[in-house]
N, C-alpha and C. Protein backbone atom coordinates (compact mmCIF):
# COMPACT_ATOMS: atom_id res chain seq x y z
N UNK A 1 17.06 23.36 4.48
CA UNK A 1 17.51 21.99 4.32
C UNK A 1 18.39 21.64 5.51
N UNK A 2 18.53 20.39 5.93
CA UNK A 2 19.23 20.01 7.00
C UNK A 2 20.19 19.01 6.96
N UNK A 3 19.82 17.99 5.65
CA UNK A 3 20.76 17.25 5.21
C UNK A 3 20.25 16.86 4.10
N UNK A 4 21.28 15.79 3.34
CA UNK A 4 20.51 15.40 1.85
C UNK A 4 19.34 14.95 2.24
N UNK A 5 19.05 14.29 3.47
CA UNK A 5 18.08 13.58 3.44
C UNK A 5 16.87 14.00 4.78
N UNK A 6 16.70 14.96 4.71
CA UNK A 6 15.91 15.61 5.70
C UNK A 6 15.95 16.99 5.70
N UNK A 7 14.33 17.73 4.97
CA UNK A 7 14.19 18.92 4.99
C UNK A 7 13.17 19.62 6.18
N UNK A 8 13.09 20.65 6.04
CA UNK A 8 12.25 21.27 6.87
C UNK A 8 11.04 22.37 6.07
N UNK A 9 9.84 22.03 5.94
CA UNK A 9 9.58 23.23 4.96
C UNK A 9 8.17 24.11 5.72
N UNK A 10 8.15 25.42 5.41
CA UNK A 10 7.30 25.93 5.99
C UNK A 10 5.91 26.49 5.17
N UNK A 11 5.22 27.19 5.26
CA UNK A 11 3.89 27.40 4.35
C UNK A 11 4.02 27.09 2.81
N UNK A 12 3.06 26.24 2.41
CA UNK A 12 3.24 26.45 0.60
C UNK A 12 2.68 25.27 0.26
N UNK A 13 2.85 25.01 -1.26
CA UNK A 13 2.73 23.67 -1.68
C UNK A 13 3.62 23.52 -2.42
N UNK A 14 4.25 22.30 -2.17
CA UNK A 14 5.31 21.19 -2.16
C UNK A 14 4.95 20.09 -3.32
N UNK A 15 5.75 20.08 -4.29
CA UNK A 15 5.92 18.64 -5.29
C UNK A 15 7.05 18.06 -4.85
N UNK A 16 7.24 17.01 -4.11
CA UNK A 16 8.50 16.08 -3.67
C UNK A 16 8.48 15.14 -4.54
N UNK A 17 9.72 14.50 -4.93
CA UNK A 17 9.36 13.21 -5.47
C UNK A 17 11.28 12.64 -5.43
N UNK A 18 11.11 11.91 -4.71
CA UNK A 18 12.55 10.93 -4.84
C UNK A 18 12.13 9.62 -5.20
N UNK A 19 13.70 9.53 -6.19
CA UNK A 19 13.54 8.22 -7.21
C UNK A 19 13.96 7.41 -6.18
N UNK A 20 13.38 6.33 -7.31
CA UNK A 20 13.89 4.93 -6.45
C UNK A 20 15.37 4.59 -6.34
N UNK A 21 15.97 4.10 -5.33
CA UNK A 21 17.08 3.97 -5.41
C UNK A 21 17.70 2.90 -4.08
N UNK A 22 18.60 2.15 -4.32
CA UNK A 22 18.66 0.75 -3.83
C UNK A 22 19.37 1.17 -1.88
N UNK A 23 19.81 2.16 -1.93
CA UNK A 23 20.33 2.31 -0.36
C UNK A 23 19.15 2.05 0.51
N UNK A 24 19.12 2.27 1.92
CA UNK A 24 18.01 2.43 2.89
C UNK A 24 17.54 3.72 3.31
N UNK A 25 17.96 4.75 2.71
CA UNK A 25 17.65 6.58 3.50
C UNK A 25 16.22 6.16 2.73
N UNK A 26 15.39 7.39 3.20
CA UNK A 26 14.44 7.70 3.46
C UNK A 26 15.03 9.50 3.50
N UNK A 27 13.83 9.91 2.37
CA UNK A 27 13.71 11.70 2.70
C UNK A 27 12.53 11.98 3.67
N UNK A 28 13.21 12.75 4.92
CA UNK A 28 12.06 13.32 5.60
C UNK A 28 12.25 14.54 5.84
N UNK A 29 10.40 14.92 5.33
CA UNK A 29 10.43 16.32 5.19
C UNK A 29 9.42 16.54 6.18
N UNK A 30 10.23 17.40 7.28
CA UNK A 30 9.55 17.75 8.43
C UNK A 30 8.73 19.22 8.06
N UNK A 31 7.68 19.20 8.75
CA UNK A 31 6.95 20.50 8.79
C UNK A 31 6.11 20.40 10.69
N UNK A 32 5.44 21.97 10.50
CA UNK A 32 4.57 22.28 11.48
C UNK A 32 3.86 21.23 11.97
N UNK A 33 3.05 20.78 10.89
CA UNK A 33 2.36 19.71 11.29
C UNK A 33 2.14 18.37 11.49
N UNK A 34 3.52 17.70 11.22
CA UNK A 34 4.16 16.45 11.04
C UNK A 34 5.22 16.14 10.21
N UNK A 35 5.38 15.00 9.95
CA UNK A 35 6.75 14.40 9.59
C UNK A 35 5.91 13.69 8.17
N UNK A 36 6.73 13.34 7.04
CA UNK A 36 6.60 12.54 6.04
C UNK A 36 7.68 11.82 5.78
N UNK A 37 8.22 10.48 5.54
CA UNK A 37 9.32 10.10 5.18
C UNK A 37 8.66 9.22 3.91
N UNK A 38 9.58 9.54 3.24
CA UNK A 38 9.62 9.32 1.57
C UNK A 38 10.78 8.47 0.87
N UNK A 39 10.27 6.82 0.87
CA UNK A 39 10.71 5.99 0.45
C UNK A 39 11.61 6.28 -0.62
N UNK A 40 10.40 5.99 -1.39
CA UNK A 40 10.46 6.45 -3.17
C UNK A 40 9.19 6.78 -3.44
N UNK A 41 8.99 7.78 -4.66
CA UNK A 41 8.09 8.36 -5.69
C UNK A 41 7.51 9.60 -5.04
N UNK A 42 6.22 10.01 -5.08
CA UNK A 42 5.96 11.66 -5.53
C UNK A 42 5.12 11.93 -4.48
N UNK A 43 4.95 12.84 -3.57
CA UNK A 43 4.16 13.30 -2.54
C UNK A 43 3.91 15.22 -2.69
N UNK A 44 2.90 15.53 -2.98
CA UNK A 44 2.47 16.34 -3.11
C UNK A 44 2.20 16.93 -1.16
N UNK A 45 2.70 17.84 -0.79
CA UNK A 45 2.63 18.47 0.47
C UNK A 45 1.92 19.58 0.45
N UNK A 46 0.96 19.84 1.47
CA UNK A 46 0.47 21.41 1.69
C UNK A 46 0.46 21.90 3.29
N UNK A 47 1.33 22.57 3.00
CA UNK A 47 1.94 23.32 4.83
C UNK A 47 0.69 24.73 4.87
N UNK A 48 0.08 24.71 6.10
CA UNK A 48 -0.57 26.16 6.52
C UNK A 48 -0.52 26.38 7.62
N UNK A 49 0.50 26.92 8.64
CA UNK A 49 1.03 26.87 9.84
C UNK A 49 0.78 25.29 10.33
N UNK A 50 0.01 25.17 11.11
CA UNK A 50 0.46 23.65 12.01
C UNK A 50 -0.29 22.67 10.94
N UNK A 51 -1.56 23.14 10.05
CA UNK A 51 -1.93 21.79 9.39
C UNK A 51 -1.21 21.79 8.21
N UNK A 52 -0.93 19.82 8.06
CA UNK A 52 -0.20 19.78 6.84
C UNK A 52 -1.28 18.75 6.10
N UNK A 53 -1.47 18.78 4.76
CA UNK A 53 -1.98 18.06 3.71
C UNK A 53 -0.71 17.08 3.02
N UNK A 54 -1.42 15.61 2.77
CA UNK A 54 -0.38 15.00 1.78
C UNK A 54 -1.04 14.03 1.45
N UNK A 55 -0.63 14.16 -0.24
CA UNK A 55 -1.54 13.40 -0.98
C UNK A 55 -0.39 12.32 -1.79
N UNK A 56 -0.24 11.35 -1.52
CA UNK A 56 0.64 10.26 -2.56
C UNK A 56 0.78 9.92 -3.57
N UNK A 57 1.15 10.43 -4.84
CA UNK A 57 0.50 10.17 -6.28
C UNK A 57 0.85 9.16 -6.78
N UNK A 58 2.69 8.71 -6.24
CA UNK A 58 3.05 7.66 -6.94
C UNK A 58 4.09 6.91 -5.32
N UNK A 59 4.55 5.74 -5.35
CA UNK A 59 5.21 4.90 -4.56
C UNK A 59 5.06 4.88 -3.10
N UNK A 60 6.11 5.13 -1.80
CA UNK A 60 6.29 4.87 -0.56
C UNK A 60 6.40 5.95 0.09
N UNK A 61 4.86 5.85 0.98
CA UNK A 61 5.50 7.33 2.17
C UNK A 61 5.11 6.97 3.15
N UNK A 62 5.18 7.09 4.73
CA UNK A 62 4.65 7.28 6.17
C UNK A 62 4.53 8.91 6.35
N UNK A 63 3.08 8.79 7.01
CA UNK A 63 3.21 10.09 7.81
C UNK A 63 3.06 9.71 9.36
N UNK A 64 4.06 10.95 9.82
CA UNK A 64 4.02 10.85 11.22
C UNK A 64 3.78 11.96 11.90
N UNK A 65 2.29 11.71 12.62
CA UNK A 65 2.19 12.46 13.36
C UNK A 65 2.65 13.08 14.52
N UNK A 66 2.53 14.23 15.13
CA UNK A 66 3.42 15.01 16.25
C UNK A 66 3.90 13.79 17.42
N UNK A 67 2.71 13.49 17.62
CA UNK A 67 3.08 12.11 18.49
C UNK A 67 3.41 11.00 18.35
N UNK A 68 3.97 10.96 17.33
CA UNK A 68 4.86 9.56 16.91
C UNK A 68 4.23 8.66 15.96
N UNK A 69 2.73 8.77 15.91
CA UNK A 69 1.73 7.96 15.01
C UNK A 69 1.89 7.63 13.95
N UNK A 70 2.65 6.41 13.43
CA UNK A 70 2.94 6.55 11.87
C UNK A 70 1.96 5.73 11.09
N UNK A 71 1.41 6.28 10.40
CA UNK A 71 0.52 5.93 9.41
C UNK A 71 1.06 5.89 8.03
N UNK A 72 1.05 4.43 7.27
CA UNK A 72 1.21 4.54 5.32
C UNK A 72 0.30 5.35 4.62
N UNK A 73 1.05 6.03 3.99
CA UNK A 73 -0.01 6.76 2.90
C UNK A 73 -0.42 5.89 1.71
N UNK A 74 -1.51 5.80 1.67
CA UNK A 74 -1.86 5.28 0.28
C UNK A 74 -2.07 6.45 -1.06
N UNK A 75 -1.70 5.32 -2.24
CA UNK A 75 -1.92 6.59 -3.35
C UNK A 75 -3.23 6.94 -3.87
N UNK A 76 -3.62 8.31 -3.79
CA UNK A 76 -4.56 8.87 -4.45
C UNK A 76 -5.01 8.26 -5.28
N UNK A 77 -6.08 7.76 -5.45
CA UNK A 77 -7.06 7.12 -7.17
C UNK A 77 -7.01 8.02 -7.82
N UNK A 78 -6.05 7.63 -9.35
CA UNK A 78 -6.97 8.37 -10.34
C UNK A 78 -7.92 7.66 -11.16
N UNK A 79 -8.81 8.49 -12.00
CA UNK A 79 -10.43 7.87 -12.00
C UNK A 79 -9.91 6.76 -13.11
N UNK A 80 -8.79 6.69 -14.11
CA UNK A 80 -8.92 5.75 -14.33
C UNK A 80 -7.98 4.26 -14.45
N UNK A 81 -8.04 4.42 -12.86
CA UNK A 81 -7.88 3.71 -12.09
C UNK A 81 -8.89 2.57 -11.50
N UNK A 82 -9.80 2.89 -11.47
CA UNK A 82 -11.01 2.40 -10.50
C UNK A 82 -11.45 0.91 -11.20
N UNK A 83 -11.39 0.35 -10.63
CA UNK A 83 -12.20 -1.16 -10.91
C UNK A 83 -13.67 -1.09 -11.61
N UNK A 84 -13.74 -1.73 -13.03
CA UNK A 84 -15.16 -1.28 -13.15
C UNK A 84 -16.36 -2.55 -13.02
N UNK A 85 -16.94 -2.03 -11.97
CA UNK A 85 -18.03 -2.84 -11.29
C UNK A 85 -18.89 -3.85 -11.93
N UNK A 86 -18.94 -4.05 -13.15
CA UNK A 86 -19.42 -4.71 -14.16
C UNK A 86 -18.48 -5.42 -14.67
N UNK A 87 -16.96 -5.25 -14.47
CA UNK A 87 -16.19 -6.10 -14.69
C UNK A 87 -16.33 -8.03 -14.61
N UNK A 88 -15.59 -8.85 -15.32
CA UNK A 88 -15.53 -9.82 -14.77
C UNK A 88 -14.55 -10.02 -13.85
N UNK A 89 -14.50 -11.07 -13.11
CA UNK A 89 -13.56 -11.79 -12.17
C UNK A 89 -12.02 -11.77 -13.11
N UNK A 90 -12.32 -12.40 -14.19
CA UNK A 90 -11.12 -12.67 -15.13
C UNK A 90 -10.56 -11.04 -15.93
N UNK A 91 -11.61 -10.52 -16.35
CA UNK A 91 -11.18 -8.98 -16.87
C UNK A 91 -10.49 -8.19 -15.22
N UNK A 92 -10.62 -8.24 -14.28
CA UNK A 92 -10.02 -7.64 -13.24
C UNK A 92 -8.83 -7.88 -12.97
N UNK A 93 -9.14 -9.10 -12.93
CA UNK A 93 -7.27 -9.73 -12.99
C UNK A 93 -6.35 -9.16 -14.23
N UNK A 94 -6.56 -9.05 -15.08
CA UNK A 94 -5.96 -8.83 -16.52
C UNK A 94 -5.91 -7.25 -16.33
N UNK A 95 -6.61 -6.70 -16.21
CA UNK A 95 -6.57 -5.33 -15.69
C UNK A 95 -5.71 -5.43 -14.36
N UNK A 96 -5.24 -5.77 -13.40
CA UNK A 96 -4.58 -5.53 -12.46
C UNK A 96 -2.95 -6.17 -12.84
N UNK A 97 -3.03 -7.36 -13.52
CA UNK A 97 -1.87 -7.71 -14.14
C UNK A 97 -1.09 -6.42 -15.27
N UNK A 98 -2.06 -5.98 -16.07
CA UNK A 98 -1.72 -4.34 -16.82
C UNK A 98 -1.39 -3.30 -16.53
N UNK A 99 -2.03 -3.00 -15.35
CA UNK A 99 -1.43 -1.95 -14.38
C UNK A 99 -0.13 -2.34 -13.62
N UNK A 100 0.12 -3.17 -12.96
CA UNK A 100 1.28 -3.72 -12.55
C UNK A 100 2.33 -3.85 -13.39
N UNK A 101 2.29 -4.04 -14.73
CA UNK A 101 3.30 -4.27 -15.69
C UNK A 101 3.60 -2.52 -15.67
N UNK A 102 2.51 -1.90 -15.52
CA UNK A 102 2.97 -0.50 -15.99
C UNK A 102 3.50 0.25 -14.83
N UNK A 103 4.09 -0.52 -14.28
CA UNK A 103 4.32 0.10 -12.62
C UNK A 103 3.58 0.85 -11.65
N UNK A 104 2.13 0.39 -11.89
CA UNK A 104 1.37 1.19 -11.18
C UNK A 104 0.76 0.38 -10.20
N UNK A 105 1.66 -0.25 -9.25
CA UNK A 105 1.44 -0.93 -7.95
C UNK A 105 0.27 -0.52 -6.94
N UNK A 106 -0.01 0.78 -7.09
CA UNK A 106 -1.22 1.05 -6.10
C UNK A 106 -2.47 0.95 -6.49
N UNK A 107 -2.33 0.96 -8.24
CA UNK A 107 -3.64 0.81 -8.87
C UNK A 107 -3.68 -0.71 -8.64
N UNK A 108 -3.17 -1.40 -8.64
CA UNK A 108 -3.36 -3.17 -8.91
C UNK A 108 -3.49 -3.11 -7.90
N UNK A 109 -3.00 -2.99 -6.76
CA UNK A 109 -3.66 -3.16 -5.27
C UNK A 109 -5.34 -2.73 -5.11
N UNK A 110 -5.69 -1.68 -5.49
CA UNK A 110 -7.14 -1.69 -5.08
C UNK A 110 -7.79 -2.38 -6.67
N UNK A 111 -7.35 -2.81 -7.49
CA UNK A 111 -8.12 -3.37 -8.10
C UNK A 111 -8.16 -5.17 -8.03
N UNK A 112 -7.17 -5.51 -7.29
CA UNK A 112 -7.02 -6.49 -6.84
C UNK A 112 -7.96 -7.15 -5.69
N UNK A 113 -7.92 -6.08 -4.90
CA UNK A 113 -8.67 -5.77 -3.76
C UNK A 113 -10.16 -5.94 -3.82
N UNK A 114 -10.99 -5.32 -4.63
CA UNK A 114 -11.81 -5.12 -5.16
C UNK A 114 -12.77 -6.39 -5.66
N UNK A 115 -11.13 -7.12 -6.40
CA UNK A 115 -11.73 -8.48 -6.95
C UNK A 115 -11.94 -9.40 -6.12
N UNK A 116 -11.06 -9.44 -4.98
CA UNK A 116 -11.05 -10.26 -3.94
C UNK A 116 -12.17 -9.95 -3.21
N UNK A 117 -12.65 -9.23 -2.75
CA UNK A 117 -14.16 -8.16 -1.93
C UNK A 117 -15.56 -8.57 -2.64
N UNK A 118 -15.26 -7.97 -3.68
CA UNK A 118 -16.93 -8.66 -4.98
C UNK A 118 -16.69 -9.39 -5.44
N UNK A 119 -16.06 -10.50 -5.46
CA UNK A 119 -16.32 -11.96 -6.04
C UNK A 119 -14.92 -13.11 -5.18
N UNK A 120 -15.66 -13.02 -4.29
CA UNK A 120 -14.70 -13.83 -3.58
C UNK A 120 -14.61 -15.47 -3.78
N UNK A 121 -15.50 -16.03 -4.26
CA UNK A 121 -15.75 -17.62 -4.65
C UNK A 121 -15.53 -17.59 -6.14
N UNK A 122 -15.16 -16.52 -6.73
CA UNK A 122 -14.67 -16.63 -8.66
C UNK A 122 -13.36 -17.33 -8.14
N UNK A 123 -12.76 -18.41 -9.28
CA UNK A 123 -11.45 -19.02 -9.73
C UNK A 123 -10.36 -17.79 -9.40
N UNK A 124 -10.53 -16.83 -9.89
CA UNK A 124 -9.29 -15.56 -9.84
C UNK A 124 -8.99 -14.91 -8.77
N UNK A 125 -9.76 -15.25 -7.68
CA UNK A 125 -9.95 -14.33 -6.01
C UNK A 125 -8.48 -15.24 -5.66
N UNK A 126 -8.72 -16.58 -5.77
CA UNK A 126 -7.46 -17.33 -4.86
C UNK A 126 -6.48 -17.05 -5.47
N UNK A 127 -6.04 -16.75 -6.83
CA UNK A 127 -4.56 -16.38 -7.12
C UNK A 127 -4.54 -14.86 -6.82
N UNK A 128 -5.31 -13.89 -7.02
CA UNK A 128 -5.50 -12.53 -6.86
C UNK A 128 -5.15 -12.11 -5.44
N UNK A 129 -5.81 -13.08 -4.56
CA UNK A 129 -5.34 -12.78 -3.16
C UNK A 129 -4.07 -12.98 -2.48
N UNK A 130 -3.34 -13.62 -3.00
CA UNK A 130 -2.16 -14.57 -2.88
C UNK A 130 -1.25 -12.83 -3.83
N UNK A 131 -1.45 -12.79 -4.63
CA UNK A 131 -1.13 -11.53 -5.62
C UNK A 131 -1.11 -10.06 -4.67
N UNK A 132 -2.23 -9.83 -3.95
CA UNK A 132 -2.30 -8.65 -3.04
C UNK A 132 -1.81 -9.01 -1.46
N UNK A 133 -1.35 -9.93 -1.17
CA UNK A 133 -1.29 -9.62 -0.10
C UNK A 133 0.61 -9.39 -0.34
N UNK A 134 0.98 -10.26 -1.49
CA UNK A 134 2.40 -10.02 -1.93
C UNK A 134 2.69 -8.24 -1.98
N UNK A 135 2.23 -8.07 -2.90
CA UNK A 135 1.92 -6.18 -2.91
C UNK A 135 1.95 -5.45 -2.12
N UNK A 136 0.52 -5.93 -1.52
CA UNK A 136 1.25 -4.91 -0.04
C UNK A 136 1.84 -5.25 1.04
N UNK A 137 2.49 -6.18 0.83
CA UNK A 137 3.66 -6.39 1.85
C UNK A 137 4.81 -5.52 0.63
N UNK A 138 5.23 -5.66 -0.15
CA UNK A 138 6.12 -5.20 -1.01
C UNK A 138 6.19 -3.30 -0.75
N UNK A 139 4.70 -3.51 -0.79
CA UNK A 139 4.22 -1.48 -0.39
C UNK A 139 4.49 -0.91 0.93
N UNK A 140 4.72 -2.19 1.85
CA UNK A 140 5.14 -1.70 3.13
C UNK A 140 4.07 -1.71 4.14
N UNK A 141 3.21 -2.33 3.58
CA UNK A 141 1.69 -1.93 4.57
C UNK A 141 1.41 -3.24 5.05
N UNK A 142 2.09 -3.52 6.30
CA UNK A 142 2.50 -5.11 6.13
C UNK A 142 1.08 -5.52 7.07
N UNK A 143 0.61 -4.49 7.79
CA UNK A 143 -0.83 -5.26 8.88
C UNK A 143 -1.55 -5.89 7.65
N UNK A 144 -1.75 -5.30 6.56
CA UNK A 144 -2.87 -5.43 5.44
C UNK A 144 -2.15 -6.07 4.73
N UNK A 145 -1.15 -6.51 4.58
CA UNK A 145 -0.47 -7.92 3.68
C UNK A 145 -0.83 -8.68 5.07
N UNK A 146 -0.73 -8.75 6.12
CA UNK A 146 -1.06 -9.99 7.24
C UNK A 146 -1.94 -10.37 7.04
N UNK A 147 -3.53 -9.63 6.92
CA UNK A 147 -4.84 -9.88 6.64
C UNK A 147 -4.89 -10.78 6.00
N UNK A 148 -4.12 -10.11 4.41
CA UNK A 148 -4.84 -10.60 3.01
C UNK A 148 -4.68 -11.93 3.03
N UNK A 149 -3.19 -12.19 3.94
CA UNK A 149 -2.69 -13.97 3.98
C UNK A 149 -3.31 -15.00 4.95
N UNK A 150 -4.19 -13.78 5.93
CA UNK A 150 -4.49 -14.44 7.17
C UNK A 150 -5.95 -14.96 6.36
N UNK A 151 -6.94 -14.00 5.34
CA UNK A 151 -8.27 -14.37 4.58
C UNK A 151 -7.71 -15.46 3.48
N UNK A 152 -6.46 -15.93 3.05
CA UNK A 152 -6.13 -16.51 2.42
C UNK A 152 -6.33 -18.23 2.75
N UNK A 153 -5.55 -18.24 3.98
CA UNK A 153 -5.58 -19.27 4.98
C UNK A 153 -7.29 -19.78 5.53
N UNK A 154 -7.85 -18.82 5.26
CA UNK A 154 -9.56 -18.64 6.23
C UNK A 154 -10.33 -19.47 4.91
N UNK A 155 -10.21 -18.73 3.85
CA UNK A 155 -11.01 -19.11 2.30
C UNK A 155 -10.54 -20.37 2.05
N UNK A 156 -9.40 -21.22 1.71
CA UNK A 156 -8.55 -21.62 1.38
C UNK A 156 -7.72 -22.68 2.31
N UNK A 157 -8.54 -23.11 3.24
CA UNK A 157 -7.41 -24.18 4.48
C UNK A 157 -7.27 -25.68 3.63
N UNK A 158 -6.39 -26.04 3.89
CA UNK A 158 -5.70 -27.23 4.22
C UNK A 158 -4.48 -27.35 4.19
N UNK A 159 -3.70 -28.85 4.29
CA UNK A 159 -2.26 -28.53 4.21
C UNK A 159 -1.42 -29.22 3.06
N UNK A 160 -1.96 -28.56 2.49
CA UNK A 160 -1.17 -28.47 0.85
C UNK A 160 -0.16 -27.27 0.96
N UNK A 161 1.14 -27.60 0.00
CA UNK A 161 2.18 -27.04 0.26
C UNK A 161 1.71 -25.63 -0.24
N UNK A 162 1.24 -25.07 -0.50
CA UNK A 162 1.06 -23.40 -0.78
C UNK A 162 0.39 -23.00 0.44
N UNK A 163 -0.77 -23.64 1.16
CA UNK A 163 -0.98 -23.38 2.64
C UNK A 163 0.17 -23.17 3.36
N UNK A 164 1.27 -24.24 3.42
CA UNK A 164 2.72 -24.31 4.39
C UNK A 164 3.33 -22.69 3.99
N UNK A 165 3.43 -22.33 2.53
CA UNK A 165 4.19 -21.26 2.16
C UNK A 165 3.07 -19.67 2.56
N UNK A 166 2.03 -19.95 3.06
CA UNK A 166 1.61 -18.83 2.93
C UNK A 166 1.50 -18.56 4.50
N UNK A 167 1.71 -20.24 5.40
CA UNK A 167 1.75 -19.94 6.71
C UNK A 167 3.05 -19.48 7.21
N UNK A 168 3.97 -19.56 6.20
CA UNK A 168 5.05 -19.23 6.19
C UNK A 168 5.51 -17.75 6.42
N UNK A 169 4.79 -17.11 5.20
CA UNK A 169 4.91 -15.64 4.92
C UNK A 169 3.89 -15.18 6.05
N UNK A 170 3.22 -15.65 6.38
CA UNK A 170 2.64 -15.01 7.13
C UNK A 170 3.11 -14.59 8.96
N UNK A 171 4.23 -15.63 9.26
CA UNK A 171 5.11 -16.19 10.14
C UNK A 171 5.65 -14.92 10.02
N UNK A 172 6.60 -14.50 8.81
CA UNK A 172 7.39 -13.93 8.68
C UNK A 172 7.37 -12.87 8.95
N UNK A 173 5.66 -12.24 8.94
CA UNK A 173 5.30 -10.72 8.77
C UNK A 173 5.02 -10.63 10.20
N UNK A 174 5.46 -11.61 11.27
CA UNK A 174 5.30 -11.29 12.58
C UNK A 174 3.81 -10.67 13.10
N UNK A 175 3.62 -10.77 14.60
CA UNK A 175 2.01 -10.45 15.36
C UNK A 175 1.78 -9.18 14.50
N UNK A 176 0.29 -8.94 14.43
CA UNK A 176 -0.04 -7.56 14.35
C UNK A 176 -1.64 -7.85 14.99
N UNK A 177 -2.30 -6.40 14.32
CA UNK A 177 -3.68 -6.45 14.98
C UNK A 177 -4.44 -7.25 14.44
N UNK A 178 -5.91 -7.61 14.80
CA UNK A 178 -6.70 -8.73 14.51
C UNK A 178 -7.28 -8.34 13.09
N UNK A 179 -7.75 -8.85 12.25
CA UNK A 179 -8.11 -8.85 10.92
C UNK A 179 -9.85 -8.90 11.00
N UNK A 180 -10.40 -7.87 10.27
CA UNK A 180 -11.87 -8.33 9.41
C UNK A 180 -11.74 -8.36 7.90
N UNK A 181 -11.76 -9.66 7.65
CA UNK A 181 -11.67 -9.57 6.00
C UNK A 181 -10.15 -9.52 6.19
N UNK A 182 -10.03 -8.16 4.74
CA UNK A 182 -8.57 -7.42 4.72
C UNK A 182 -8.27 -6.43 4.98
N UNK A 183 -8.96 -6.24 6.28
CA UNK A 183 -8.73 -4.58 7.08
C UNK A 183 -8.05 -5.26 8.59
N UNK A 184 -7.16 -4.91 8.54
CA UNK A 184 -6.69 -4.54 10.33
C UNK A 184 -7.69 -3.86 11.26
N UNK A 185 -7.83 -4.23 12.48
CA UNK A 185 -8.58 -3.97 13.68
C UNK A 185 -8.14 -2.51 14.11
């Protein structure tokens, strides 16, 4: 250990998990093969000399690679999790509103996602999208909250005051890379 808030760990597998909590630290747990810093919630680690494994089960992590590369981890799907494809437009939403109540922010993101992707002209895509791009800006994954607001603006133009507020937020989340859909370039 190196401080409360920065470990060092070497071969094994690792259950991390720091609660949520209102300061700004960040736990980073350095290894061989990169860096993880850990917002809040649960990161499962696997050290084997230089390669490291990490899987996100629950809340906020970056990994950073040797060279500085920081990438968001997204959380692992569990299966029942998954959007079901036969769903309606309206059952998806209600299902992503359920998961969200249950604090399961990463599940409502890809099921949100999902809804917005296969049924993009249903009534529920324009509040749903408006819904995910909030999320993952909230998750920290702000290129892909830029998207979701930038496909928001694309589906959805004119200048009605929720256009102004979303050109707004979108202002806010500053340049990033170019958008297809709701994927970053």
């Amino acid at each position: 250990m190196r401080d409360a808030w920065q470990v060092e760990l070497g071969d094994g597998r690792y259950d991390v998990t720091v609660a949520a909590h209102a300061g700004p630290e960040l736990l980073r747990v350095d290894t061989a093969g990169g860096t993880v810093e850990i917002a809040q919630g649960r990161v499962v680690i696997v050290v084997a000399g230089t390669r490291t494994e990490t899987e996100l089960r629950t809340g906020v992590a970056t990994w950073i690679a040797k060279d500085g590369a920081r990438t968001p981890l997204a959380v692992a799907p569990a299966e029942d999790d998954a959007p079901d494809p036969k769903a309606s437009p309206s059952d998806l939403a209600r299902q992503a509103d359920a998961l969200l109540a249950a604090g399961r922010r990463d599940a409502a993101i890809r099921v949100l996602d999902f809804l917005v992707t296969a049924h993009p002209d249903s009534p529920p895509a324009r509040a749903a999208l408006l819904d995910l791009a909030r999320l993952l800006k909230a998750a920290s994954r702000t290129d892909e909250a830029r998207c979701a607001y930038a496909l928001y603006l694309e589906r959805y133009p004119g200048k009605e005051q929720l256009a102004d507020e979303v050109e707004g937020a979108l202002g806010r989340l500053g340049p990033g890379p170019a958008c297809t859909g709701l994927r970053p370039r």
